[in-house]
PDB file of N, CA and C in Angstrom:
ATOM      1  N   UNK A   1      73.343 124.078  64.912  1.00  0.00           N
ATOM      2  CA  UNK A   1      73.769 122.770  65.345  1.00  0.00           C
ATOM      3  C   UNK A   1      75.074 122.929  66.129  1.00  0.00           C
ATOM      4  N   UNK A   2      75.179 122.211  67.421  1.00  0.00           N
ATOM      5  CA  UNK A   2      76.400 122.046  68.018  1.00  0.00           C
ATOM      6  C   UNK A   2      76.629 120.831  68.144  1.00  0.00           C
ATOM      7  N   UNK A   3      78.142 120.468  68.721  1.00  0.00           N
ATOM      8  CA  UNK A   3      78.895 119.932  68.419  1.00  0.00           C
ATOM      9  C   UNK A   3      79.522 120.151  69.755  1.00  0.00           C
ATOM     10  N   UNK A   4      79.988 118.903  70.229  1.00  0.00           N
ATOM     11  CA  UNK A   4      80.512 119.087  71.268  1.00  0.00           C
ATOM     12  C   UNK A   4      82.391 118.229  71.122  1.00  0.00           C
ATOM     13  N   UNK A   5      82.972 119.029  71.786  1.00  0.00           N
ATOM     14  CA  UNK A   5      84.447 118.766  71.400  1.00  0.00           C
ATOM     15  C   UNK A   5      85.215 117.516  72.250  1.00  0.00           C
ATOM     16  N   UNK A   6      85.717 117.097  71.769  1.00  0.00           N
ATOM     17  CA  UNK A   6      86.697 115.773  72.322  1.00  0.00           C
ATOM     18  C   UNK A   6      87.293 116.371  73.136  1.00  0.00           C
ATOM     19  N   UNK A   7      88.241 115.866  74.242  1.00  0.00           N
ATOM     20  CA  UNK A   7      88.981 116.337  75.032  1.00  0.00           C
ATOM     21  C   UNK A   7      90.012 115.970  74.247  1.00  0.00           C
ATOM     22  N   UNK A   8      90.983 116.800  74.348  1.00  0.00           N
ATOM     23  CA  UNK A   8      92.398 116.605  74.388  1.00  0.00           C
ATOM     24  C   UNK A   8      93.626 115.770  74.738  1.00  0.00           C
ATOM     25  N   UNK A   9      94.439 115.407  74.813  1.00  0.00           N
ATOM     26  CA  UNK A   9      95.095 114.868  76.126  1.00  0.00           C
ATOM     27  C   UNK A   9      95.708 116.095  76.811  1.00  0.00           C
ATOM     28  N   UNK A  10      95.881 117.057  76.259  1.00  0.00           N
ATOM     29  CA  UNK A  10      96.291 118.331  77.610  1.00  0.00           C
ATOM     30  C   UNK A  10      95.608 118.637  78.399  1.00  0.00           C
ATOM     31  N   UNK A  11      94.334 118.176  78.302  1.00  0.00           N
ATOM     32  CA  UNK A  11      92.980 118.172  78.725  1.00  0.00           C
ATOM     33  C   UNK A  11      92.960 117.061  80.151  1.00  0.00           C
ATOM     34  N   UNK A  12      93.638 116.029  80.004  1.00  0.00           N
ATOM     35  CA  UNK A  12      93.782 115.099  80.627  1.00  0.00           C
ATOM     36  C   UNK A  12      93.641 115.483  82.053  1.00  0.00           C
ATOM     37  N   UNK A  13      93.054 114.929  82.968  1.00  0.00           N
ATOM     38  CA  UNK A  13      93.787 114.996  84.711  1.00  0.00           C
ATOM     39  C   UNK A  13      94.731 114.247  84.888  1.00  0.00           C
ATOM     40  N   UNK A  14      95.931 114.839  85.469  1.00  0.00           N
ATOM     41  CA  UNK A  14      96.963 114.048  85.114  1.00  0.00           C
ATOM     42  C   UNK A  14      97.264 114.243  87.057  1.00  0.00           C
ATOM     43  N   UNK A  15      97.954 112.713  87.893  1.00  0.00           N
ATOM     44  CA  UNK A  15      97.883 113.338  89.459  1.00  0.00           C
ATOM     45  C   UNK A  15      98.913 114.171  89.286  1.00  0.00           C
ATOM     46  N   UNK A  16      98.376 114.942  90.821  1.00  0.00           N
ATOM     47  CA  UNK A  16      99.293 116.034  91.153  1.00  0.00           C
ATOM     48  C   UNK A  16     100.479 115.461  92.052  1.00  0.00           C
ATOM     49  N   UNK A  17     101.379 116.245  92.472  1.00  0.00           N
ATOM     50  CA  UNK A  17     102.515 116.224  93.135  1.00  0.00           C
ATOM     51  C   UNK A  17     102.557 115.623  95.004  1.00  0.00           C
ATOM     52  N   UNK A  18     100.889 116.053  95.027  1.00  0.00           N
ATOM     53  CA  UNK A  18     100.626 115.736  96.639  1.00  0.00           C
ATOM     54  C   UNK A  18      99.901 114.265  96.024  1.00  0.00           C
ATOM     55  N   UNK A  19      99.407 114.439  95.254  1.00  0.00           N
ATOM     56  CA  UNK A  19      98.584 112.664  95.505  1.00  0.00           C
ATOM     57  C   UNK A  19      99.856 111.794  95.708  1.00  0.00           C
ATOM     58  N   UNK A  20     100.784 111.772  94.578  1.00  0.00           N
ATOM     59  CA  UNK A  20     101.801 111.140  94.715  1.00  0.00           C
ATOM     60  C   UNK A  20     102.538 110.862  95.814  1.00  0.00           C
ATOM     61  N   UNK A  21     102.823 111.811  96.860  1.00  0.00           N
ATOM     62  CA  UNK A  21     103.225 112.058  98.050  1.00  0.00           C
ATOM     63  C   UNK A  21     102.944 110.982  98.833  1.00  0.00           C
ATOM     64  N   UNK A  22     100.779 111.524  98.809  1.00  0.00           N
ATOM     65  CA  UNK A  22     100.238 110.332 100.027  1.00  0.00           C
ATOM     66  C   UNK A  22     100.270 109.302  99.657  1.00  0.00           C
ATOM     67  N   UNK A  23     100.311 109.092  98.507  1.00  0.00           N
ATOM     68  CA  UNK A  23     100.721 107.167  97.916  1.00  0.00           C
ATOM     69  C   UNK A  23     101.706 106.892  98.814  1.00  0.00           C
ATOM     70  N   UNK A  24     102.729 107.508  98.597  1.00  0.00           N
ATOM     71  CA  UNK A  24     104.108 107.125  98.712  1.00  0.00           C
ATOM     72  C   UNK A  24     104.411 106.875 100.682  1.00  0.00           C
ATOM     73  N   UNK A  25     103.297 108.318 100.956  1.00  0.00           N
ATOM     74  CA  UNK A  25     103.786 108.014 102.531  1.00  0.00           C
ATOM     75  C   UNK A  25     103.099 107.261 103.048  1.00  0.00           C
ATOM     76  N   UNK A  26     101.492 106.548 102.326  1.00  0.00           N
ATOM     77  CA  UNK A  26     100.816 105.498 103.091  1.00  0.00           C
ATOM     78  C   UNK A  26     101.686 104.090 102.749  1.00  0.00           C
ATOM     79  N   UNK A  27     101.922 103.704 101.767  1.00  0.00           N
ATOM     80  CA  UNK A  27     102.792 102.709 101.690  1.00  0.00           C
ATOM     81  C   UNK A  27     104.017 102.832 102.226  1.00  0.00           C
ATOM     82  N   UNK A  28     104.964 103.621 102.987  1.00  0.00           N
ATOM     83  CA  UNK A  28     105.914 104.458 103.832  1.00  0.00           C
ATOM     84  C   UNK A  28     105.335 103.916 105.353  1.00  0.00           C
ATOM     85  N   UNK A  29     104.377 104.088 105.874  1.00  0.00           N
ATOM     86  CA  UNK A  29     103.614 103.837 107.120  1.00  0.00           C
ATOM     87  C   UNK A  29     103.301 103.222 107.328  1.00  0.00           C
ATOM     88  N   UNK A  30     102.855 101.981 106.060  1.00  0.00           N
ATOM     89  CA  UNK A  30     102.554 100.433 106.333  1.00  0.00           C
ATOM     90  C   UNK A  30     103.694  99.660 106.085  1.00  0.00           C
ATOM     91  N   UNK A  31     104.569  99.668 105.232  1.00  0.00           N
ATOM     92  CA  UNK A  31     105.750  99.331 105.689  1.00  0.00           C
ATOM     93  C   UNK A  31     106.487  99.511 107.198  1.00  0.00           C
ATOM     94  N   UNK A  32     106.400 100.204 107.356  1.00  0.00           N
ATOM     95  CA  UNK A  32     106.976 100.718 108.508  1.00  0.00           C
ATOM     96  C   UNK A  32     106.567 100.190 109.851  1.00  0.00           C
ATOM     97  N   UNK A  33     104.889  99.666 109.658  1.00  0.00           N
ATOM     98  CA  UNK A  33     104.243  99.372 111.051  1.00  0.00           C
ATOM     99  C   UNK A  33     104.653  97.664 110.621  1.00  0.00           C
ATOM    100  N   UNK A  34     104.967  96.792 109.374  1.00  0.00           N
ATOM    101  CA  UNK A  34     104.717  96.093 109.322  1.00  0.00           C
ATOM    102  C   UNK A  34     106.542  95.533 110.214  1.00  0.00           C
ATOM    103  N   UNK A  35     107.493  96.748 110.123  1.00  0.00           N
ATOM    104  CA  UNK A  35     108.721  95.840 110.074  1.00  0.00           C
ATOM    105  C   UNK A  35     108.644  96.304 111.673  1.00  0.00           C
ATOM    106  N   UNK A  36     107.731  96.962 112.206  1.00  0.00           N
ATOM    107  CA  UNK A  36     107.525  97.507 113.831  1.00  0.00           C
ATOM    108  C   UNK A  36     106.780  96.204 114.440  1.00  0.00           C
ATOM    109  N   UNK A  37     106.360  95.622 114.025  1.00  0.00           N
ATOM    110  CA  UNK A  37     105.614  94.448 114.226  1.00  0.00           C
ATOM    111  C   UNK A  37     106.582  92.952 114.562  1.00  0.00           C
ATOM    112  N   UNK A  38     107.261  93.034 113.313  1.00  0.00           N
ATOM    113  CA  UNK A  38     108.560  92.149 113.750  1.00  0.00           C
ATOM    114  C   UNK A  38     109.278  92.612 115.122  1.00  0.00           C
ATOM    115  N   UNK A  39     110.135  94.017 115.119  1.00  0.00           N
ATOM    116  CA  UNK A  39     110.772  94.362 116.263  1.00  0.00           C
ATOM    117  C   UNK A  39     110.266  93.387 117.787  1.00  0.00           C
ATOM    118  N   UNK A  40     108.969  93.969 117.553  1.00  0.00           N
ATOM    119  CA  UNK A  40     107.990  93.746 118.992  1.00  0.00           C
ATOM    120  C   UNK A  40     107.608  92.226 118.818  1.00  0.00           C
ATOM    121  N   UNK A  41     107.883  91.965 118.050  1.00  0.00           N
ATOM    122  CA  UNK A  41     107.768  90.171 118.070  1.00  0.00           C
ATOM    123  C   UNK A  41     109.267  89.520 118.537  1.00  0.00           C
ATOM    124  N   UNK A  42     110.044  89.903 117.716  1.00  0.00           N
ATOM    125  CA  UNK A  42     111.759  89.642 118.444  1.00  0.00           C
ATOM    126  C   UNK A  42     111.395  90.044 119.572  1.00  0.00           C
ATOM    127  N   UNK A  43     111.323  90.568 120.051  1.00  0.00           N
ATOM    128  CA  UNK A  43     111.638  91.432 121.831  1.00  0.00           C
ATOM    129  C   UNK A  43     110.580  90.769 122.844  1.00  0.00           C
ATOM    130  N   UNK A  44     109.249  90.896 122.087  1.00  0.00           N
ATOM    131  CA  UNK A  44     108.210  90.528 123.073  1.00  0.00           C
ATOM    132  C   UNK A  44     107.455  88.937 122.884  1.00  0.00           C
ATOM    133  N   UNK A  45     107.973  88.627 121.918  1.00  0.00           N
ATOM    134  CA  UNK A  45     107.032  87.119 121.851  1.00  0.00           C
ATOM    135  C   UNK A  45     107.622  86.124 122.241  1.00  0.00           C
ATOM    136  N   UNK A  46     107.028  84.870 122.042  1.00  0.00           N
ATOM    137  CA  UNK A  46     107.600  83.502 122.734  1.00  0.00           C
ATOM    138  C   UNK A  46     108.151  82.927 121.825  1.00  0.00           C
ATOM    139  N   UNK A  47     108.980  81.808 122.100  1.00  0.00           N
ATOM    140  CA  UNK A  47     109.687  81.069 121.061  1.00  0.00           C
ATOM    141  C   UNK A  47     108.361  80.127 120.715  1.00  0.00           C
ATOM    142  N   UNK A  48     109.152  79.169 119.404  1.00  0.00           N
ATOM    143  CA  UNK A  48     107.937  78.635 118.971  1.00  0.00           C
ATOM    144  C   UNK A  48     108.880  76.903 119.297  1.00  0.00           C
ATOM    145  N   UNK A  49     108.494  76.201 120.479  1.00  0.00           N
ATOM    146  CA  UNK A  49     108.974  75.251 120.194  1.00  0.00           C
ATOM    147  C   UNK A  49     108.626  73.880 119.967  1.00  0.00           C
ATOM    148  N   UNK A  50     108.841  72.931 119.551  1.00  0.00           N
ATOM    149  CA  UNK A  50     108.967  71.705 118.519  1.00  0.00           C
ATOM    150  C   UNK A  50     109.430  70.610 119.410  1.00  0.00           C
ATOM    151  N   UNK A  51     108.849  69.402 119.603  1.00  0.00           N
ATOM    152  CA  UNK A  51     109.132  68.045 120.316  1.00  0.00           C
ATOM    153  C   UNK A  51     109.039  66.992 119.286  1.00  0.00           C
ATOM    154  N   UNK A  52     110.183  66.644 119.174  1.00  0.00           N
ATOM    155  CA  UNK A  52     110.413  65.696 118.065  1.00  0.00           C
ATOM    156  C   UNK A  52     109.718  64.518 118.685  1.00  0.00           C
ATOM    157  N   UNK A  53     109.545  63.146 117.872  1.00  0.00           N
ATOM    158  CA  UNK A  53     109.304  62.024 118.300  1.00  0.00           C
ATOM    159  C   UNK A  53     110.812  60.927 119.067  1.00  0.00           C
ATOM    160  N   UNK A  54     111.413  60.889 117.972  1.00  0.00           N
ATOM    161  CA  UNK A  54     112.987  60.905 119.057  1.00  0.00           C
ATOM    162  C   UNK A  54     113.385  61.851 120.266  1.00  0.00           C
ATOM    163  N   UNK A  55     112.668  62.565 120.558  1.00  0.00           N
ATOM    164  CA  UNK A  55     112.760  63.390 121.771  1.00  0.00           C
ATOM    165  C   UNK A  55     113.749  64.539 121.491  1.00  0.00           C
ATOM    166  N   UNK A  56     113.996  64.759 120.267  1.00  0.00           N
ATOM    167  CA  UNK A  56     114.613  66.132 120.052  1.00  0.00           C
ATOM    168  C   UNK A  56     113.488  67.264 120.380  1.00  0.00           C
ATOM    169  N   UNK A  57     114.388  68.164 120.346  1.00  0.00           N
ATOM    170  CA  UNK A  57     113.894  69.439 120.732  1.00  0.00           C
ATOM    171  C   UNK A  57     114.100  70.211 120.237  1.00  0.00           C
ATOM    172  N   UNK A  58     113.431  71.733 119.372  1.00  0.00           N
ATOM    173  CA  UNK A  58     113.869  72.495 118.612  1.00  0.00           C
ATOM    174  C   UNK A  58     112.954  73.963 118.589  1.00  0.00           C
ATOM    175  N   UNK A  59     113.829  74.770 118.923  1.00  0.00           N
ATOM    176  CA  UNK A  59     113.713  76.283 119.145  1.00  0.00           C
ATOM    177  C   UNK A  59     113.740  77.407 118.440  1.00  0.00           C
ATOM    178  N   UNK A  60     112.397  77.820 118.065  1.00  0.00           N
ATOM    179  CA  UNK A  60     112.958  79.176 116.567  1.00  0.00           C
ATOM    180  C   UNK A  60     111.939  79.818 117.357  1.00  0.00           C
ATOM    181  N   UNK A  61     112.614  81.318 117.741  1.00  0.00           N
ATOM    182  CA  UNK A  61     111.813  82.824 117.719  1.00  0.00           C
ATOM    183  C   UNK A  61     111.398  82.980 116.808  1.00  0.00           C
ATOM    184  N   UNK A  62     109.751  83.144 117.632  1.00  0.00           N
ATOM    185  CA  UNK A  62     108.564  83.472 116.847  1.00  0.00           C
ATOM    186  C   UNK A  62     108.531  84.743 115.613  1.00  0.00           C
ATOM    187  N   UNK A  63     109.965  85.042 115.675  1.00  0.00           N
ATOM    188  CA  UNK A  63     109.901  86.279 114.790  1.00  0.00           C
ATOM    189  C   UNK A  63     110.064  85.667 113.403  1.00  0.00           C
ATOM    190  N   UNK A  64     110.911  85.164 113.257  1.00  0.00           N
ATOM    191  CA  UNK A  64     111.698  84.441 111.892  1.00  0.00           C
ATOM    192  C   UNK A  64     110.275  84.349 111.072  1.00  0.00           C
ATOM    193  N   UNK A  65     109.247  83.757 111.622  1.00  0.00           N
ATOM    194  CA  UNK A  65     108.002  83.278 110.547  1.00  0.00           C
ATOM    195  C   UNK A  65     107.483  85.039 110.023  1.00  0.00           C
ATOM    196  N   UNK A  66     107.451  86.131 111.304  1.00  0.00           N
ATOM    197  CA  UNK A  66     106.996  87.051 111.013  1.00  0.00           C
ATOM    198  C   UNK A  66     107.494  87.724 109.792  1.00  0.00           C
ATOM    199  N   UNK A  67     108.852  87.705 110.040  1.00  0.00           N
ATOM    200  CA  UNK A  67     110.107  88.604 109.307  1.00  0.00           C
ATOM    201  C   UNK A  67     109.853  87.910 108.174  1.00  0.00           C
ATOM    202  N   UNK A  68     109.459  86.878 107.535  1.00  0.00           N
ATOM    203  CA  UNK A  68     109.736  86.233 106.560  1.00  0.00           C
ATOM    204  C   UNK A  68     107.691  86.937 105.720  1.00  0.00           C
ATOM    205  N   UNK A  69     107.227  86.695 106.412  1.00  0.00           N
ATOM    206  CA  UNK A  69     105.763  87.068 106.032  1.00  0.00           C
ATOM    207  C   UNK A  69     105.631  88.722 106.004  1.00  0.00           C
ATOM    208  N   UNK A  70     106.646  89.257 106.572  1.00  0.00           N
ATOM    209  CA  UNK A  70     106.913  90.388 106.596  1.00  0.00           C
ATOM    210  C   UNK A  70     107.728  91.220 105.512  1.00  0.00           C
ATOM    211  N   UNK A  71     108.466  90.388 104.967  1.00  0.00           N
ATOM    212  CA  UNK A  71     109.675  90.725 103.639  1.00  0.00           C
ATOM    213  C   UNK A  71     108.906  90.406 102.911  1.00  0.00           C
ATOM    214  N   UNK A  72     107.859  89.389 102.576  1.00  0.00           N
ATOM    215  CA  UNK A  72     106.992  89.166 100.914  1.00  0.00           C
ATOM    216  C   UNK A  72     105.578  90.951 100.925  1.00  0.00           C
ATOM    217  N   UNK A  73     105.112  90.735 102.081  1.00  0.00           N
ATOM    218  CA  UNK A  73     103.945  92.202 102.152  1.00  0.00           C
ATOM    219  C   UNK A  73     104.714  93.551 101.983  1.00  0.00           C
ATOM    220  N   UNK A  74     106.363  93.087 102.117  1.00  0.00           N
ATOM    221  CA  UNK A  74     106.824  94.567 101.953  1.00  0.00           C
ATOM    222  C   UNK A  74     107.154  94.903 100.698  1.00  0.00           C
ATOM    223  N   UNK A  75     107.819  93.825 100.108  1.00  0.00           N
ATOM    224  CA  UNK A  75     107.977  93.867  98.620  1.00  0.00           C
ATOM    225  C   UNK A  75     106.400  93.833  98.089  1.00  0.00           C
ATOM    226  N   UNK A  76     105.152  93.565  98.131  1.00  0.00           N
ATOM    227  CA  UNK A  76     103.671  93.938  97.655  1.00  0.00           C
ATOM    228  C   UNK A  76     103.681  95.011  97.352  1.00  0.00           C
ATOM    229  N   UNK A  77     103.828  95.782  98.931  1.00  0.00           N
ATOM    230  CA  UNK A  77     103.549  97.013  99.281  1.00  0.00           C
ATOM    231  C   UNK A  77     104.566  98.009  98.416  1.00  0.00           C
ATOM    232  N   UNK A  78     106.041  97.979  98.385  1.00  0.00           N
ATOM    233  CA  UNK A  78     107.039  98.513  97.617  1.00  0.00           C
ATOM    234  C   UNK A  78     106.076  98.629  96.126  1.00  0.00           C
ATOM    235  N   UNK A  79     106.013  97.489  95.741  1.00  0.00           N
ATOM    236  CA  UNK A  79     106.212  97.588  94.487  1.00  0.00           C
ATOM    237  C   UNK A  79     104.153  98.008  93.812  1.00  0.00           C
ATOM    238  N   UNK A  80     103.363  98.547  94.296  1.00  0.00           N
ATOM    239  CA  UNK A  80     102.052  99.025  94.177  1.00  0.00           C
ATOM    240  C   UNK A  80     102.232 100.255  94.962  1.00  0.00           C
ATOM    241  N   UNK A  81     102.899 100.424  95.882  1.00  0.00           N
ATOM    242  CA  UNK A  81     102.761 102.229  96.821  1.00  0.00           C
ATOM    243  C   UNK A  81     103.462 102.955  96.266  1.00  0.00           C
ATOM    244  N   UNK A  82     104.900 102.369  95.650  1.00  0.00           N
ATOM    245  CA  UNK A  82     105.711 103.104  95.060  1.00  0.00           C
ATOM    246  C   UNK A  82     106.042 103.093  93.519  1.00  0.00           C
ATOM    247  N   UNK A  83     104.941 102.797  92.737  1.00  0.00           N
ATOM    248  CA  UNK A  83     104.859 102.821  91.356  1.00  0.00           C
ATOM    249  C   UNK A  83     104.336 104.143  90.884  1.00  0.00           C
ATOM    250  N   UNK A  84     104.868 104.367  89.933  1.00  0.00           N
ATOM    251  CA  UNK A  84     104.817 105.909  89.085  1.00  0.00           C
ATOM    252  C   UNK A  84     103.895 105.817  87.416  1.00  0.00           C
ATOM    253  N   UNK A  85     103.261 104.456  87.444  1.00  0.00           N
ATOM    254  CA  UNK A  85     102.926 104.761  86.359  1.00  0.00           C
ATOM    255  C   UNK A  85     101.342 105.376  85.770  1.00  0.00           C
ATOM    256  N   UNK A  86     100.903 106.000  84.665  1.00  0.00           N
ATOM    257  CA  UNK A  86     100.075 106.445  84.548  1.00  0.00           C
ATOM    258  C   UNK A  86      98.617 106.372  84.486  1.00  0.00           C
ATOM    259  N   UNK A  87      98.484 105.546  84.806  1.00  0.00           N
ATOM    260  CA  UNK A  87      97.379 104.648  85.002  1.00  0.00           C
ATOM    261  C   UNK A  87      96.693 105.265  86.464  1.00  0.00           C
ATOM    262  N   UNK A  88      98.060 105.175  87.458  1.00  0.00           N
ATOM    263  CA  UNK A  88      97.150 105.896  88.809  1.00  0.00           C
ATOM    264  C   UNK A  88      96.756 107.016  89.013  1.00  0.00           C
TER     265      UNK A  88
END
């Protein structure tokens, strides 16, 4: 009769030193394209402007909405690309 043995936890796959890496540099690269995205929106896009009914007028670069939609996906991204815990 056999018997087959439990694993261990030394036994475990535990990641290696490079998985960790490419976590770290794909969330590194999407960060990165996301705050490259803003740049080229400051520099290259149009303003976004606003005609009041009193006939005001009001002017915000199209970036501000980016940069702002851009700081919540980066903190996402930070905080899931650059987590260490054991589970991944």
């Amino acid at each position: 009769m056999t018997t087959i043995p439990h694993e261990s936890a030394m036994n475990r796959e535990r990641p290696t030193w490079s998985r960790l890496l490419i976590t770290e540099a794909w969330a590194s690269l999407a960060i990165t394209a996301m705050w490259m995205s803003v740049l080229f929106t400051a520099i290259f896009g149009p303003d976004i402007e606003s005609y009041g009914v009193a006939g005001d007028h009001t002017i915000v670069p199209s970036a501000v909405p980016v940069a702002v939609f851009a700081f919540f996906a980066t903190w996402v991204v930070a905080r899931y690309g650059f987590r260490h815990d054991p589970k991944s």
